[in-house]
Protein backbone atom coordinates (compact mmCIF):
# COMPACT_ATOMS: atom_id res chain seq x y z
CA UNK A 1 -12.91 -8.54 -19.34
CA UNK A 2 -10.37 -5.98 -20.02
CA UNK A 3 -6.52 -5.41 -19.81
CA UNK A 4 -5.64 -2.05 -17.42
CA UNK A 5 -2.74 -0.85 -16.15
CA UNK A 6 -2.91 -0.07 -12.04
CA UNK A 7 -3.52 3.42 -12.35
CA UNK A 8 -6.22 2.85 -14.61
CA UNK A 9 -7.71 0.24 -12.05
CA UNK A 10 -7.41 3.16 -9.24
CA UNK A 11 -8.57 5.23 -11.72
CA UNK A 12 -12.11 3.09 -12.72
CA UNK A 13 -12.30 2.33 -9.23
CA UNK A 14 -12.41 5.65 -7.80
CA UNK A 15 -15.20 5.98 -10.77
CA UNK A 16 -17.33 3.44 -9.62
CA UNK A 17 -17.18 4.54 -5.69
CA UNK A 18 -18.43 8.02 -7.18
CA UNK A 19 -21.32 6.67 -9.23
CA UNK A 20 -22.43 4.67 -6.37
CA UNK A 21 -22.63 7.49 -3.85
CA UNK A 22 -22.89 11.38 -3.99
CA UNK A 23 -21.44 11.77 -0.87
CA UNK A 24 -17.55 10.71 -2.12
CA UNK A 25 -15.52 13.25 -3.44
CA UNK A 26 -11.74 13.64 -4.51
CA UNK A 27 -9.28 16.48 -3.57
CA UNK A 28 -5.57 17.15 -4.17
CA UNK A 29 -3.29 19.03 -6.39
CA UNK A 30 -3.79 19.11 -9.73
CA UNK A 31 -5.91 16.32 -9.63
CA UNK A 32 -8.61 17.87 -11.66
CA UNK A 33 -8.13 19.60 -15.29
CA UNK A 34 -4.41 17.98 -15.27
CA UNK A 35 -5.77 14.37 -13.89
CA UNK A 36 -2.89 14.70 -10.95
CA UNK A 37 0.84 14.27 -12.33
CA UNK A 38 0.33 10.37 -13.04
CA UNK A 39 -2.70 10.77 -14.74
CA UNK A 40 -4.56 8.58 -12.24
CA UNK A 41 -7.90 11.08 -11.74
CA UNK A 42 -7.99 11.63 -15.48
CA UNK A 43 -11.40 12.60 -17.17
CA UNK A 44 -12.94 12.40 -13.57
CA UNK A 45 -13.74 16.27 -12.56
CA UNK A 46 -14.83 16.07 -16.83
CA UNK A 47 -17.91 13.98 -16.04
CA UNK A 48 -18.45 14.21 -11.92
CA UNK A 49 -17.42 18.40 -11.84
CA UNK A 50 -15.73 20.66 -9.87
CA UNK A 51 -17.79 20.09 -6.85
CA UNK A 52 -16.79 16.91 -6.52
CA UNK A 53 -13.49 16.74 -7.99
CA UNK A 54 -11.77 19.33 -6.63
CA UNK A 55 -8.67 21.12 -7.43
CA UNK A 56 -7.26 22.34 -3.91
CA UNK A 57 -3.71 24.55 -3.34
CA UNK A 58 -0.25 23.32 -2.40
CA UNK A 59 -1.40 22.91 0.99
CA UNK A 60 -1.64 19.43 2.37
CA UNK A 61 -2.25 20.23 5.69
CA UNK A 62 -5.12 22.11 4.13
CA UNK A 63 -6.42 18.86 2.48
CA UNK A 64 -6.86 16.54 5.44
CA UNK A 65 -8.13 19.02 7.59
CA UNK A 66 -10.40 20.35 5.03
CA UNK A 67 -11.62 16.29 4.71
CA UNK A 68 -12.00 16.22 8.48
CA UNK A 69 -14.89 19.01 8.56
CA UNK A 70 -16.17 16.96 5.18
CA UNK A 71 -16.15 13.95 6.86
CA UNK A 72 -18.10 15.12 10.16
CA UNK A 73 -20.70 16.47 8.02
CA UNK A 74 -21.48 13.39 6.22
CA UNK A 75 -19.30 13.36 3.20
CA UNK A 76 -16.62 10.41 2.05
CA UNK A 77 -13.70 12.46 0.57
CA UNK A 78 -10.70 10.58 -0.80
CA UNK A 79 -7.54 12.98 -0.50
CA UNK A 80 -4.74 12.90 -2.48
CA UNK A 81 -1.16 13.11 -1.43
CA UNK A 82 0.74 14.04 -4.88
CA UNK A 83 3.87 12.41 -4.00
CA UNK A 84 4.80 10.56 -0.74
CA UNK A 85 7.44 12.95 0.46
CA UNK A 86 4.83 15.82 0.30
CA UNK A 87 2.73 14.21 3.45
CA UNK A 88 4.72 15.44 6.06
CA UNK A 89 3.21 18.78 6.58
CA UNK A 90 -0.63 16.91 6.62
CA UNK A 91 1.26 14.29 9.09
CA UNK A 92 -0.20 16.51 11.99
CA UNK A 93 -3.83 16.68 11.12
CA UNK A 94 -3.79 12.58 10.23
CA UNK A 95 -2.38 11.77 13.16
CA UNK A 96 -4.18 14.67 15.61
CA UNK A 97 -7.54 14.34 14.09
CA UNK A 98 -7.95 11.56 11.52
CA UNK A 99 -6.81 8.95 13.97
CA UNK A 100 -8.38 10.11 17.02
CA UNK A 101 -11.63 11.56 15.99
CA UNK A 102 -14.02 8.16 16.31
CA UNK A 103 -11.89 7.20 20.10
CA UNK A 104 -12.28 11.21 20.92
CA UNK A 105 -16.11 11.16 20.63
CA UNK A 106 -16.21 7.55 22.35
CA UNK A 107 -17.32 6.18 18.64
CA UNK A 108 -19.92 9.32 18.33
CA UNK A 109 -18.16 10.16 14.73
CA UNK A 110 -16.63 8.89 12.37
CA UNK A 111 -13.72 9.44 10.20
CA UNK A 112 -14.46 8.07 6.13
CA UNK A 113 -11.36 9.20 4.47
CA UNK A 114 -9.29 7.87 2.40
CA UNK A 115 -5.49 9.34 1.71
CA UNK A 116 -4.00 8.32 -1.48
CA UNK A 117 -0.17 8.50 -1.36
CA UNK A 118 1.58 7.44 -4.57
CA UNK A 119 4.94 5.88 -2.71
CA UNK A 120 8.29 3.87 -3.23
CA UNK A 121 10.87 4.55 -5.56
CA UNK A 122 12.32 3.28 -8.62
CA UNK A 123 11.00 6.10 -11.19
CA UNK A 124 14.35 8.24 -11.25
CA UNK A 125 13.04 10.79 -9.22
CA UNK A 126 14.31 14.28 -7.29
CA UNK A 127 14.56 14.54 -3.53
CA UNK A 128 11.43 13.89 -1.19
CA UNK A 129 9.26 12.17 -4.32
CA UNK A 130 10.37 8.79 -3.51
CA UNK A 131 9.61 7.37 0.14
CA UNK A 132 8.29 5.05 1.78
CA UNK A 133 7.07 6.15 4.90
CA UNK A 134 4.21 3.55 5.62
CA UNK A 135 5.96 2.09 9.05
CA UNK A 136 4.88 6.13 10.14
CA UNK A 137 1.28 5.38 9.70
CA UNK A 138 0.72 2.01 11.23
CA UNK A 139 2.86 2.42 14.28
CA UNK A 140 -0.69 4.99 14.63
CA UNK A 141 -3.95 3.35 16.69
CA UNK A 142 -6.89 4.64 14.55
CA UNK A 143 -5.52 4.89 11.46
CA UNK A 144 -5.86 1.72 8.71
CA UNK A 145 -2.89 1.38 6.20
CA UNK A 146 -2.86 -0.51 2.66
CA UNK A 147 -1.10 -1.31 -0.35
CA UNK A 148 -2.19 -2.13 -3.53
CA UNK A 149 0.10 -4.65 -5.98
CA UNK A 150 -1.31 -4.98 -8.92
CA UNK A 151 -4.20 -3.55 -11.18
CA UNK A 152 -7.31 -5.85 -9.93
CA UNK A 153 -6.47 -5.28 -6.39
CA UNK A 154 -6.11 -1.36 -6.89
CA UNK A 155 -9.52 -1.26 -8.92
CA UNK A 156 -11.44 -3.16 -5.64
CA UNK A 157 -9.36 -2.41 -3.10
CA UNK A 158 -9.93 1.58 -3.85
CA UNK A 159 -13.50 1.10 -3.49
CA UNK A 160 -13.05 -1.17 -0.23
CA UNK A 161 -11.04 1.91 1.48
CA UNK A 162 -14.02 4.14 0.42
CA UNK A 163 -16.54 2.32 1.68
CA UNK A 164 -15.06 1.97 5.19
CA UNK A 165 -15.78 3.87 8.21
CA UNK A 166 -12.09 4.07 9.26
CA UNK A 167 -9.65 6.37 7.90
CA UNK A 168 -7.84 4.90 5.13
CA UNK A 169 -3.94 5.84 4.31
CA UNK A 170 -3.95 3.54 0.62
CA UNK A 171 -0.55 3.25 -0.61
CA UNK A 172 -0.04 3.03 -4.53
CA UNK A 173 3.18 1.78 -5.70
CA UNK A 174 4.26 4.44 -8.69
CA UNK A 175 6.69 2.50 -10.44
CA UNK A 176 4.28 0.01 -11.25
CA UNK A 177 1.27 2.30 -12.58
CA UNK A 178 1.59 0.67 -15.71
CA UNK A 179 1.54 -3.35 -15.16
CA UNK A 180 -1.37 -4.15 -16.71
CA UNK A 181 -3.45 -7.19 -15.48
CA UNK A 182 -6.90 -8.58 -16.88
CA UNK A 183 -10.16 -7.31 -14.89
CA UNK A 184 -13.88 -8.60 -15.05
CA UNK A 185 -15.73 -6.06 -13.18
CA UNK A 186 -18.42 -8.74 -13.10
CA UNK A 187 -16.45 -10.97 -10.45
CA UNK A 188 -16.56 -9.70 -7.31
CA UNK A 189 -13.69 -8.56 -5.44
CA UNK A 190 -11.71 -12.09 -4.05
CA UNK A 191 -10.53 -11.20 -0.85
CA UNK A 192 -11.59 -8.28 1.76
CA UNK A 193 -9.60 -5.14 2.27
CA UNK A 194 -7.25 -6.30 5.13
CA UNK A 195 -6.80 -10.04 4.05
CA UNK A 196 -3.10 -11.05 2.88
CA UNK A 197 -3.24 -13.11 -0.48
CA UNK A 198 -0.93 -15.98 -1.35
CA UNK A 199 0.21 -14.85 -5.07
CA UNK A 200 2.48 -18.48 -5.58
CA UNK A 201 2.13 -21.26 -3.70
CA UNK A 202 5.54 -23.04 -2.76
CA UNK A 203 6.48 -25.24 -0.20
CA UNK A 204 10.68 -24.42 0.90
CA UNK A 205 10.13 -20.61 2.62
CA UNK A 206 7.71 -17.71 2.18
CA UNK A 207 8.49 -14.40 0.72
CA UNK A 208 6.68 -11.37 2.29
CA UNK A 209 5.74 -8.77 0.70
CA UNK A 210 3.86 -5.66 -0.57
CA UNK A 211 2.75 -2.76 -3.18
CA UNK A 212 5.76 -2.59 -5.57
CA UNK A 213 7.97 -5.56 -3.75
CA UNK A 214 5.26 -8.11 -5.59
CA UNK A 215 6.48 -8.35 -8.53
CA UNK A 216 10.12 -8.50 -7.43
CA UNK A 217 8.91 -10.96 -5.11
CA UNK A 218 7.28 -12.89 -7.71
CA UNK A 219 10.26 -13.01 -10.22
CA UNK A 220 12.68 -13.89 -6.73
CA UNK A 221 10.95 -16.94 -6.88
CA UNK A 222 10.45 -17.85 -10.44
CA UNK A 223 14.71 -17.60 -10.52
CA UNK A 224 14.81 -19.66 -7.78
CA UNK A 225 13.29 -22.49 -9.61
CA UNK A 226 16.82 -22.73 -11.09
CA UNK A 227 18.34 -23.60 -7.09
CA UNK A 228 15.47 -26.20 -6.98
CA UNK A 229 13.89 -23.21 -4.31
CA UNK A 230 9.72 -23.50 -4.40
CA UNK A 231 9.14 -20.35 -2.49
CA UNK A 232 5.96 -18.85 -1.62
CA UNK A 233 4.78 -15.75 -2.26
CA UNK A 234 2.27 -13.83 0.04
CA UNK A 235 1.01 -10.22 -0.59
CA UNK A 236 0.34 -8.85 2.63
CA UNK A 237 -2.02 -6.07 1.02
CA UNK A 238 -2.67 -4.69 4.59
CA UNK A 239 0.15 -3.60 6.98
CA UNK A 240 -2.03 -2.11 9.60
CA UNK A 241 -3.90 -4.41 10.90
CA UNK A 242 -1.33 -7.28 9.60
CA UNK A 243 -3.99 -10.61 8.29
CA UNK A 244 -2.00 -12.54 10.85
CA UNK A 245 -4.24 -15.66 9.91
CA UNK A 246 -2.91 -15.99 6.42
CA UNK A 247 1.22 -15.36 7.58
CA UNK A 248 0.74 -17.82 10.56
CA UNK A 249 -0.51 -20.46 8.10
CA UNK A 250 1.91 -19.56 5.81
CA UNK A 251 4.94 -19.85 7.90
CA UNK A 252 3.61 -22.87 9.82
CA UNK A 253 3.43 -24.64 5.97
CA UNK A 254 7.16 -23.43 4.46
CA UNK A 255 8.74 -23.47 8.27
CA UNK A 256 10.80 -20.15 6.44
CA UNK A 257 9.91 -16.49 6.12
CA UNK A 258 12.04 -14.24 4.10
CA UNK A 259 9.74 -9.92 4.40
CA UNK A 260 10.68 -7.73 1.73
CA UNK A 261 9.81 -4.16 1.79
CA UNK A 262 11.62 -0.81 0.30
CA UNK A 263 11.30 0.99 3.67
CA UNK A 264 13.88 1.24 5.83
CA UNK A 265 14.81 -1.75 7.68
CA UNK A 266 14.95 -0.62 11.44
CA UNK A 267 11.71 -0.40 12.87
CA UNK A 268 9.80 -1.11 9.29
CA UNK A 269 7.01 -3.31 9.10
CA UNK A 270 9.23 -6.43 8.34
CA UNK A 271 10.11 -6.14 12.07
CA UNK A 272 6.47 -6.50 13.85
CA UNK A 273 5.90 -9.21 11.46
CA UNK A 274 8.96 -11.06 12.38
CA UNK A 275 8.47 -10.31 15.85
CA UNK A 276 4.82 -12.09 15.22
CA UNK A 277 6.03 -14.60 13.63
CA UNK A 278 8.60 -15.25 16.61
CA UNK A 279 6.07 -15.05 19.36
CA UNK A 280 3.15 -17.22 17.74
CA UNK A 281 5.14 -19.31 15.60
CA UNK A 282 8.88 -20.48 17.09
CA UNK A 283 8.28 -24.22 17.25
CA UNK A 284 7.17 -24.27 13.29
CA UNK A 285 10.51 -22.21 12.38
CA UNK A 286 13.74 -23.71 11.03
CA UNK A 287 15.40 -20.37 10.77
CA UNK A 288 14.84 -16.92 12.23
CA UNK A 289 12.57 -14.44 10.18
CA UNK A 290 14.58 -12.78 7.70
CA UNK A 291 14.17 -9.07 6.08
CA UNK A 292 15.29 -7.39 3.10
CA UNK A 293 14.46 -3.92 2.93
CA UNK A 294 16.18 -0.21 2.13
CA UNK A 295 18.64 0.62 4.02
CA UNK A 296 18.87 2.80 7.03
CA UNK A 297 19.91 6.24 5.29
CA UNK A 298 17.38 8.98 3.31
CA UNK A 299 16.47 8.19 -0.22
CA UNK A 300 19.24 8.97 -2.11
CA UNK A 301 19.46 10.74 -5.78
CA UNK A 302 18.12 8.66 -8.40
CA UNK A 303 21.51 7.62 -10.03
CA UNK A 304 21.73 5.67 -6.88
CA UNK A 305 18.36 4.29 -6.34
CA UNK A 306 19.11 0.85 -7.44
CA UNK A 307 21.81 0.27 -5.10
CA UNK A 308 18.87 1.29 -2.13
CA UNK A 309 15.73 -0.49 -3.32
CA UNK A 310 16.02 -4.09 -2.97
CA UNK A 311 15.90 -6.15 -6.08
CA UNK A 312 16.00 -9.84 -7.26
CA UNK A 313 19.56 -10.83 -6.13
CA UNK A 314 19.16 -8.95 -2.68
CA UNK A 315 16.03 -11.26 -2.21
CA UNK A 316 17.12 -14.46 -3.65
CA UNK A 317 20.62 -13.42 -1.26
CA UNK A 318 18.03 -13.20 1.58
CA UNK A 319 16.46 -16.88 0.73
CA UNK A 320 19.89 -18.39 0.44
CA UNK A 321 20.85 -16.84 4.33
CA UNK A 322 17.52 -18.67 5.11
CA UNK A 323 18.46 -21.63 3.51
CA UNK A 324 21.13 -21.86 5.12
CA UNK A 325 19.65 -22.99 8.48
């Protein structure tokens, strides 16, 4: 048992998926000598080398497609995005090649890679290093998309990603690299890659949520204690494919569902789950399907940022608009 932070879980897990097979491999910027610009790959090119933890240029169209040709031949590589803004240019090759490559060769090949974009906002940052554009991915047949939320799930669900045969986009939240959780490597890994976990059982309306929205989430509900408000807390962990199971059952129990994300709110993924929700669960619902999310604008500069991302009284606003029903 040990106390890590979530980069150090991505960081151990990564570790682990490269001691257990030669054929998986890490690329990205700086990710090698440096141990990329949050420190997550740290020691790893040290003890695995420079074959295998490579250091590629400021080219991320040159990193996926450089993992397709890996991947056809065998190999596993885990890409790095540095920051989530910086994707755009690869955007072409994920969605061109990534995502079609098994459906192109009628299931002949397969696409193993996993692309590691460090994502959301909240760390004070300059212009294009603090999106969220996961709603771009899973609108995308082919392509798998997760979120990690806190340091055990990023230490297993790394490895999960790796060991799939799908193409992986894995989402880390940056601003929380540094909650730390407790880890026993020893217990296996509680729920598979795209299964939703309920974080806090409650009874009065369900908070949905992901990657750095958990812990806001979490303390939503812990303030709403003082309303006499028992919410729920489910951490969707996959947004593409959404564990439908778990929010049905959810929603069906609290009759009240509140999404939280810090994408945008048009079109993000708060809007195919509500639209779920709506189809599969009307006659269960005593109010319609919230969302609280960032609004519909670019990120703006950081002195700004915590009038965008939503926070505790944006959510707890959202439950009381719920409530009100």
């Amino acid at each position: 048992m040990a106390k890590i932070s979530l980069g150090k879980g991505i960081n151990m897990g990564l570790r682990a998926a490269m001691e257990n097979d030669p054929k998986v491999l890490i690329m990205g910027e700086d990710i090698g000598k440096l141990g990329g610009v949050f420190r997550v790959t740290e020691g790893l090119q040290k003890d695995f080398g420079e074959d295998r933890v490579i250091d590629t240029p400021l080219a991320e169209s040159g990193i996926i497609g450089t993992a397709v040709g890996l991947a056809l031949r065998g190999y596993r590589p885990v890409c790095e995005i540095q920051f989530d803004g910086f994707v755009f240019p690869a955007y072409d090759q994920i969605i061109s090649q990534v995502a079609k490559m098994h459906y192109r060769s009628m299931g002949k090949l397969k696409m193993p890679i996993v692309i590691r974009i460090p994502f959301g906002g909240g760390i004070g940052a300059v212009e294009h290093h603090s999106e969220s554009p996961e709603t771009l991915f899973a609108h995308v047949a082919g392509l798998k998309v997760v979120a990690c939320g806190d340091p055990v799930d990023a230490y297993w669900m790394i490895q999960q990603a790796i060991a799939s045969d799908d193409p992986v986009v894995f989402f880390e939240p940056k601003r929380r690299y540094h909650e730390k959780a407790e880890l026993d490597e020893n217990v296996p890994p509680a729920n598979p890659l795209y299964k939703a976990k309920v974080v806090r059982e409650g009874t009065d309306a369900t908070l949905f949520c992901y990657g750095p929205m958990v812990k806001t989430c979490l303390q939503a509900a812990e303030a709403a204690l003082e309303d006499g408000r028992n919410l729920e807390v489910v951490d969707l962990r996959s947004i593409a494919p959404l564990d439908l199971a778990t929010i049905f059952e959810s929603v069906k129990k609290t009759r009240r569902a509140v999404v939280v994300h810090e994408a945008p709110l048009s079109l993000g993924p708060g809007s195919e789950l509500a639209a779920r929700v709506t189809e599969e669960c009307f006659y269960h619902l005593e109010a319609p399907v919230l969302r609280v999310a960032g609004f519909d604008t670019p990120y703006p500069p950081s002195r700004m940022e915590e009038e965008y991302l939503p926070d505790l009284d944006r959510v707890l606003e959202g439950v009381d608009r719920v409530m009100e029903y």
